[in-house]
PDB file of N, CA and C in Angstrom:
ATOM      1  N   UNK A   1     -21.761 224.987 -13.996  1.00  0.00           N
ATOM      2  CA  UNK A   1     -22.965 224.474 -14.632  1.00  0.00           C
ATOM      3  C   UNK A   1     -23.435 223.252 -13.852  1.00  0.00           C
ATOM      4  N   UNK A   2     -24.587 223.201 -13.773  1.00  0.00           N
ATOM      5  CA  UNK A   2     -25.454 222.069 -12.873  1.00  0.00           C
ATOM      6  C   UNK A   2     -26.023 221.528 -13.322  1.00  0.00           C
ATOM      7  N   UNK A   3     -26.540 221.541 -14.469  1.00  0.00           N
ATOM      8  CA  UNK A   3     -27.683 220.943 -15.664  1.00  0.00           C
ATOM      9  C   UNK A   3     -26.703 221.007 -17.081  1.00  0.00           C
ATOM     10  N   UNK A   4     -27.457 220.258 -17.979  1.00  0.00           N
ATOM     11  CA  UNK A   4     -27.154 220.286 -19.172  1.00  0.00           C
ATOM     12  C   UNK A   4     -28.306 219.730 -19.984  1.00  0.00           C
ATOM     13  N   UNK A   5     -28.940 220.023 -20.709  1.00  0.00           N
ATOM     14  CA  UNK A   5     -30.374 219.838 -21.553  1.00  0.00           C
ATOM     15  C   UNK A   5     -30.156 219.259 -22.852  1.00  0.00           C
ATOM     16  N   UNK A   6     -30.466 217.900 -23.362  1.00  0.00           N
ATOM     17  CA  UNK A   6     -30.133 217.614 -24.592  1.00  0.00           C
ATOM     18  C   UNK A   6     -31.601 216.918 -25.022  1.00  0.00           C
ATOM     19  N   UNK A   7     -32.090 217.753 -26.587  1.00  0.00           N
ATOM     20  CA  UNK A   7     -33.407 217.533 -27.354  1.00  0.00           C
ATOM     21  C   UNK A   7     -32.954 216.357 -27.986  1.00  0.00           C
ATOM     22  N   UNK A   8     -33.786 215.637 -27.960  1.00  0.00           N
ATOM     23  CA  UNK A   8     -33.537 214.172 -28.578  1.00  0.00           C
ATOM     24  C   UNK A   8     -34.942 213.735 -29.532  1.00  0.00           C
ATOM     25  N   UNK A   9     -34.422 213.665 -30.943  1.00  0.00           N
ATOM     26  CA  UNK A   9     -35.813 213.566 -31.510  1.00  0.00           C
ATOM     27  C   UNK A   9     -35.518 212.292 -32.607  1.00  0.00           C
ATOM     28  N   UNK A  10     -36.652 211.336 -32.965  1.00  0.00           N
ATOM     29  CA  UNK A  10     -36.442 210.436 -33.396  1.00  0.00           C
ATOM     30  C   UNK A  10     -35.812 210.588 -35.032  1.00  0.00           C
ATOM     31  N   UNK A  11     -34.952 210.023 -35.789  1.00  0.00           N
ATOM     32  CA  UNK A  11     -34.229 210.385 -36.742  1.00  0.00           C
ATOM     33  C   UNK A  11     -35.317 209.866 -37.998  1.00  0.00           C
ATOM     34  N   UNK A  12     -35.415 210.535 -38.945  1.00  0.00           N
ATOM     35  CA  UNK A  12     -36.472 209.594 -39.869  1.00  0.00           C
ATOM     36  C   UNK A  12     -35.858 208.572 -40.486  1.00  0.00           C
ATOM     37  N   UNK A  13     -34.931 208.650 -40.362  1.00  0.00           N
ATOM     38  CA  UNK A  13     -33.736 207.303 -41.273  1.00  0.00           C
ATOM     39  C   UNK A  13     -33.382 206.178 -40.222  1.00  0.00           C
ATOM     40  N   UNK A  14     -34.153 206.419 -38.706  1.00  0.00           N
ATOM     41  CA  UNK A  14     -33.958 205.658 -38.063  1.00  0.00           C
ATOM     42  C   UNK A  14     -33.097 206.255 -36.923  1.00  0.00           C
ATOM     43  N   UNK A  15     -33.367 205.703 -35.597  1.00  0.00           N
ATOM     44  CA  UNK A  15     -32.647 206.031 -34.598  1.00  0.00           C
ATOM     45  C   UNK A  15     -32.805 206.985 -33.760  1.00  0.00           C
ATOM     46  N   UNK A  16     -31.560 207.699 -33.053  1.00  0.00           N
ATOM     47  CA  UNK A  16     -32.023 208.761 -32.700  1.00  0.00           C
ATOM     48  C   UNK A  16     -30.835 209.879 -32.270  1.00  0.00           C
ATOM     49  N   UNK A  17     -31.586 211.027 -32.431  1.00  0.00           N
ATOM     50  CA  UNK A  17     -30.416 212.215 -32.248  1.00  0.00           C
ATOM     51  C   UNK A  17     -30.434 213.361 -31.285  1.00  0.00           C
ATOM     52  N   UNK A  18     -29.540 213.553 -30.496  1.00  0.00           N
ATOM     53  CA  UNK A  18     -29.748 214.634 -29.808  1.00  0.00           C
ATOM     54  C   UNK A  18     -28.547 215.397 -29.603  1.00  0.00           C
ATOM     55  N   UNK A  19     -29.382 217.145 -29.825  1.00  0.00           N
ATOM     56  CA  UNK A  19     -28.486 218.096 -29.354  1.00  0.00           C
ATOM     57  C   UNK A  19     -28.682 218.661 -28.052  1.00  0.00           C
ATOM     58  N   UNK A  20     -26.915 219.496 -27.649  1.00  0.00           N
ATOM     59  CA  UNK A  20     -27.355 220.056 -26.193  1.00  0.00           C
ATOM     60  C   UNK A  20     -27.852 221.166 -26.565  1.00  0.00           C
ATOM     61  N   UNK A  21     -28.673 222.057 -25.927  1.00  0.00           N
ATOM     62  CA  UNK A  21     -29.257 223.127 -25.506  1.00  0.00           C
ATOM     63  C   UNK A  21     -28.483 224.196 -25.211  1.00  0.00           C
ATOM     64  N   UNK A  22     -28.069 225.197 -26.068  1.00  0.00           N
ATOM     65  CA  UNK A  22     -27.117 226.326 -25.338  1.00  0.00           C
ATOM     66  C   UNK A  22     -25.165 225.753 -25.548  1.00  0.00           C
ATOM     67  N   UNK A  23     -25.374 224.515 -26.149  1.00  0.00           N
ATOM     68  CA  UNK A  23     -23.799 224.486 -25.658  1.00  0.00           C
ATOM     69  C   UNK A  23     -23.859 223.382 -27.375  1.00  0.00           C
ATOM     70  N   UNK A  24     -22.256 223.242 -27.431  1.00  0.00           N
ATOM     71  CA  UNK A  24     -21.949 222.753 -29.604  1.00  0.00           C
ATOM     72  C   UNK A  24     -21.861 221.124 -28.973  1.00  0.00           C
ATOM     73  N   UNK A  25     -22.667 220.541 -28.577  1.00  0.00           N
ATOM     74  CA  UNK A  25     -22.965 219.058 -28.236  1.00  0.00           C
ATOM     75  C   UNK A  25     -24.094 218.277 -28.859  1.00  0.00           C
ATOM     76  N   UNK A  26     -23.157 217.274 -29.935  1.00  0.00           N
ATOM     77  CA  UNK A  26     -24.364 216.691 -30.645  1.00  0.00           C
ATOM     78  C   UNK A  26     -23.850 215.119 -30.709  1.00  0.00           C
ATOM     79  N   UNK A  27     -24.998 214.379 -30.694  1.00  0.00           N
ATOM     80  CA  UNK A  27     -24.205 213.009 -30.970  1.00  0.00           C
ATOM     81  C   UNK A  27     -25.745 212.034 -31.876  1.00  0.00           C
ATOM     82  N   UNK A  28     -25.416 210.992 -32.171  1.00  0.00           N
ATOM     83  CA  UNK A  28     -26.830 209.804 -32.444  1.00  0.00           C
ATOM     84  C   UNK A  28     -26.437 208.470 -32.343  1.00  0.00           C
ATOM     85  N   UNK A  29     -27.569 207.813 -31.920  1.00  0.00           N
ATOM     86  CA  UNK A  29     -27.614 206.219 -32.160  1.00  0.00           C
ATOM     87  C   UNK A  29     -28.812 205.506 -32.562  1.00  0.00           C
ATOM     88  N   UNK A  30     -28.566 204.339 -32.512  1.00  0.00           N
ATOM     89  CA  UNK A  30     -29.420 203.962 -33.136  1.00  0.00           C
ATOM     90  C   UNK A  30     -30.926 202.931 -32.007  1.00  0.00           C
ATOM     91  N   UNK A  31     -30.379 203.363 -30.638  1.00  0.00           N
ATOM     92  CA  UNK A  31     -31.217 202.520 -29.268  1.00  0.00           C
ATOM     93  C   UNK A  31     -31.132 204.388 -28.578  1.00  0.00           C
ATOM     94  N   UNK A  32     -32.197 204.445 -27.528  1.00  0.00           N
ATOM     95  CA  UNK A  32     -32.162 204.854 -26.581  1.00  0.00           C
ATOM     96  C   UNK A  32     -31.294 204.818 -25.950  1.00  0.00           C
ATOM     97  N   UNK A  33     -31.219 203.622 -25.534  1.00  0.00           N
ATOM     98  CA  UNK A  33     -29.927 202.712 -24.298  1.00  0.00           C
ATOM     99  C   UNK A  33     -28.563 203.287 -24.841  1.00  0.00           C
ATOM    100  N   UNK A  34     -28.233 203.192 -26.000  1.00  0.00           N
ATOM    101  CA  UNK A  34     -26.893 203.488 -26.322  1.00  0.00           C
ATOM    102  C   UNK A  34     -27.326 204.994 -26.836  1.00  0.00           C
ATOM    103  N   UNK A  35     -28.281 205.492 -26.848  1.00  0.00           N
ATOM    104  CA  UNK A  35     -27.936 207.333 -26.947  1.00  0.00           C
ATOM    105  C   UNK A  35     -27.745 207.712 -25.664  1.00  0.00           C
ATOM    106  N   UNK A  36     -28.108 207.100 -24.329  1.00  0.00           N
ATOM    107  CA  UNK A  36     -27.359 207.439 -23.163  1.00  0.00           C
ATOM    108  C   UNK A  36     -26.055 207.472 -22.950  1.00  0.00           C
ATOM    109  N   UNK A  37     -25.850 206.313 -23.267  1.00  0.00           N
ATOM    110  CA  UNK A  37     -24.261 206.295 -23.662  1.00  0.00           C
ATOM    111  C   UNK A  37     -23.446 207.198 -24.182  1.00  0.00           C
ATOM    112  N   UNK A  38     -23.885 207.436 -25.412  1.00  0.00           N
ATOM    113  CA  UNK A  38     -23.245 208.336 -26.235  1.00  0.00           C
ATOM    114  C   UNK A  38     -23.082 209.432 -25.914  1.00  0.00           C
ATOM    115  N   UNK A  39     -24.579 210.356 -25.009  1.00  0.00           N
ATOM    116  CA  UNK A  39     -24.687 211.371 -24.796  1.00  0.00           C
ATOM    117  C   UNK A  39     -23.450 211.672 -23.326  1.00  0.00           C
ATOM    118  N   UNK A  40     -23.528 210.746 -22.352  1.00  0.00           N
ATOM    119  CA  UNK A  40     -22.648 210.648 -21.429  1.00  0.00           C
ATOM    120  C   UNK A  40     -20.838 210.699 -21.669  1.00  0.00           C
ATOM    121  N   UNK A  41     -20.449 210.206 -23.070  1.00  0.00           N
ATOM    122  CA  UNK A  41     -19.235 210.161 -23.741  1.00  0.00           C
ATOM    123  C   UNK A  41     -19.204 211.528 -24.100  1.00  0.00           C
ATOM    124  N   UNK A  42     -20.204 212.394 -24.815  1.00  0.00           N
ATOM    125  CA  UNK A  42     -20.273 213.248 -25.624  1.00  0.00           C
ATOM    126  C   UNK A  42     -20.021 214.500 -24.164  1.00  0.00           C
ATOM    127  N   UNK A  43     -20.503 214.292 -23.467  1.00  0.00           N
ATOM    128  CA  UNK A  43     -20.477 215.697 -22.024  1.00  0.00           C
ATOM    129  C   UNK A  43     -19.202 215.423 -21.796  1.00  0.00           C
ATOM    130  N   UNK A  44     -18.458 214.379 -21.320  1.00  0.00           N
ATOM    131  CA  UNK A  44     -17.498 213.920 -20.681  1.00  0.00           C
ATOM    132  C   UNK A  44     -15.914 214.802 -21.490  1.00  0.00           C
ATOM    133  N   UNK A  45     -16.465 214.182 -23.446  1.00  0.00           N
ATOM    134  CA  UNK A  45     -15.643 214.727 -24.077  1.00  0.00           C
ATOM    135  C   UNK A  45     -15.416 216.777 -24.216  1.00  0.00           C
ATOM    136  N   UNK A  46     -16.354 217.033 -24.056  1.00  0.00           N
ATOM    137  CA  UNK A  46     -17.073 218.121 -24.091  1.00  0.00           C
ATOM    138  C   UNK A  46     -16.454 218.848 -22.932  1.00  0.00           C
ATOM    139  N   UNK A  47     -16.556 218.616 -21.823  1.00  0.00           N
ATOM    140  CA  UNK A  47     -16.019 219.279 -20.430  1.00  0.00           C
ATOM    141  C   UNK A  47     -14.699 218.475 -19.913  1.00  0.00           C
ATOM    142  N   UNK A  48     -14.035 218.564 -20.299  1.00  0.00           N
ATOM    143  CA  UNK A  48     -12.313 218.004 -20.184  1.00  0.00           C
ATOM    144  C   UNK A  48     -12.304 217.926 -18.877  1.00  0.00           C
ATOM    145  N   UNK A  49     -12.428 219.405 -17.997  1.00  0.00           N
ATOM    146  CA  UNK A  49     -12.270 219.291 -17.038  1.00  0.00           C
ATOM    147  C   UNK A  49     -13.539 218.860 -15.737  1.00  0.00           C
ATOM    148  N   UNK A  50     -13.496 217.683 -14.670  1.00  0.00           N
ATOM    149  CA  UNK A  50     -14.161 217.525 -14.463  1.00  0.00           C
ATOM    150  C   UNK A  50     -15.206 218.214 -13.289  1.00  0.00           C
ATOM    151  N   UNK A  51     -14.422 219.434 -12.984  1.00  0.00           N
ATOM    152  CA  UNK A  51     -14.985 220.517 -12.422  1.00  0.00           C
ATOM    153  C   UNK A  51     -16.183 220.898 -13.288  1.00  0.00           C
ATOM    154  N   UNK A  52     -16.094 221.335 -14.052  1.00  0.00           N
ATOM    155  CA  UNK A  52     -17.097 221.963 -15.020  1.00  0.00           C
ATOM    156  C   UNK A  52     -18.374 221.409 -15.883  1.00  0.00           C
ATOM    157  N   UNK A  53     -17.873 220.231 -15.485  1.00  0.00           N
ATOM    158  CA  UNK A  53     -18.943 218.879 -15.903  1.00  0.00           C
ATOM    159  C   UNK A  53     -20.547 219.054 -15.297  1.00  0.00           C
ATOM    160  N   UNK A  54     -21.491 219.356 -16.084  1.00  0.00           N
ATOM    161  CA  UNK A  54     -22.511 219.007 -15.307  1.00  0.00           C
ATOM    162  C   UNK A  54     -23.226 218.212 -14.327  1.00  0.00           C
ATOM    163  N   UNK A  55     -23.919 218.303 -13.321  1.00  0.00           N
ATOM    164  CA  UNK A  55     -24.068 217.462 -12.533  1.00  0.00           C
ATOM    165  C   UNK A  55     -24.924 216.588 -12.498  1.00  0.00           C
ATOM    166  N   UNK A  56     -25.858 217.103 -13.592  1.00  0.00           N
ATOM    167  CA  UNK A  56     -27.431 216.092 -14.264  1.00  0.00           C
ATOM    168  C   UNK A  56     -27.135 216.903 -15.891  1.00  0.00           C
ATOM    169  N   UNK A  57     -27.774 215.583 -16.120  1.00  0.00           N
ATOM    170  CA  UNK A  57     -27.556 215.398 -17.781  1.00  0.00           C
ATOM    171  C   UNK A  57     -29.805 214.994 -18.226  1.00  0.00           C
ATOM    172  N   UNK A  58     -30.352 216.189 -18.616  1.00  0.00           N
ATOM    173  CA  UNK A  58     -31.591 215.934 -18.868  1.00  0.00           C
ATOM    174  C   UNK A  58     -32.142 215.694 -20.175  1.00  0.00           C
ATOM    175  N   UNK A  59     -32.722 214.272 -20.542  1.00  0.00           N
ATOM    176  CA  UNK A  59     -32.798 214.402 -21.999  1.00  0.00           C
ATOM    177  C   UNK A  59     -34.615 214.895 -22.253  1.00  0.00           C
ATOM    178  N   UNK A  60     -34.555 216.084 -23.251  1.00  0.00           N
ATOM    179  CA  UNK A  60     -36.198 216.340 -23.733  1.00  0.00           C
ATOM    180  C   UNK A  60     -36.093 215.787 -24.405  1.00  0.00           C
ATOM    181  N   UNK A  61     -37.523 214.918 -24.310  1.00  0.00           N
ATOM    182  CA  UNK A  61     -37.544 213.615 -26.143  1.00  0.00           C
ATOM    183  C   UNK A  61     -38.604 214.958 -26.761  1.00  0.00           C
ATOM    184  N   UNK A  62     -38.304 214.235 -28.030  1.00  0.00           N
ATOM    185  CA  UNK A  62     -39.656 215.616 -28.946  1.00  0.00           C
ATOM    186  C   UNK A  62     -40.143 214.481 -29.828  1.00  0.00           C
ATOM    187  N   UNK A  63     -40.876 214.532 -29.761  1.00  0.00           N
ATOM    188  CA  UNK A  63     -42.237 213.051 -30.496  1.00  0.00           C
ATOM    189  C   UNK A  63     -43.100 213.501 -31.752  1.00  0.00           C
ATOM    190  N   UNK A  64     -43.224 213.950 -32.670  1.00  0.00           N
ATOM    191  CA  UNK A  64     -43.973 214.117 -33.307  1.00  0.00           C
ATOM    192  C   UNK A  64     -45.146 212.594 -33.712  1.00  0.00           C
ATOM    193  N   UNK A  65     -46.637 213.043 -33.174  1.00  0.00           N
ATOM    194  CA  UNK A  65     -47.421 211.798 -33.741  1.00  0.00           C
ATOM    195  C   UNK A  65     -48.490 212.330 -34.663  1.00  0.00           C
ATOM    196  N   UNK A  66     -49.150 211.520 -35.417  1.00  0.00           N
ATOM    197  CA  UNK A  66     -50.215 211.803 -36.702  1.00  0.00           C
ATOM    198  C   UNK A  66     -51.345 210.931 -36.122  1.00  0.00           C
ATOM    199  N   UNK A  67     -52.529 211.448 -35.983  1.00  0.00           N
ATOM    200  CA  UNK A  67     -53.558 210.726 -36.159  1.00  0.00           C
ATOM    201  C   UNK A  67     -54.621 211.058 -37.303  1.00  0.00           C
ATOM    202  N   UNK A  68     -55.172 209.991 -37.407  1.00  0.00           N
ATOM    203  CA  UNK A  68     -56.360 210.204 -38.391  1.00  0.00           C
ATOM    204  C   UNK A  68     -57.702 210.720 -37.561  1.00  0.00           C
ATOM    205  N   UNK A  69     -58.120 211.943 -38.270  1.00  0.00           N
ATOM    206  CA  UNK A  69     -59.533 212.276 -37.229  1.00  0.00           C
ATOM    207  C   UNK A  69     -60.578 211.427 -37.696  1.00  0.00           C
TER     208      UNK A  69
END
């Protein structure tokens, strides 16, 4: 594996959460900065071995916004 894809969408209780794409990888925080983190702990824990480790870690943000017309 060469990629690994994790959806990251803002939590309504605050923060933020993301799952991987295709693979049982989920983690949240409550910064950006430290959902990198987390997400980087979370692959690491995830692929034991470091052969199998992805080689880029891509986060999709998903944004939902409201405007008034």
């Amino acid at each position: 594996m060469t990629e690994i894809v994790f959806q990251v969408e803002e939590d309504p209780d605050g923060g933020y959460t993301a799952r991987a794409l295709g693979q049982s990888v989920f983690t949240e925080a409550d910064t950006v900065e430290e959902l990198r983190e987390k997400i980087r702990e979370a692959v690491t824990c995830h692929f034991e071995n470091p052969d199998q480790r992805p080689k880029v870690i891509r986060l999709h943000f998903i944004r939902d916004e409201v405007i008034a017309p």
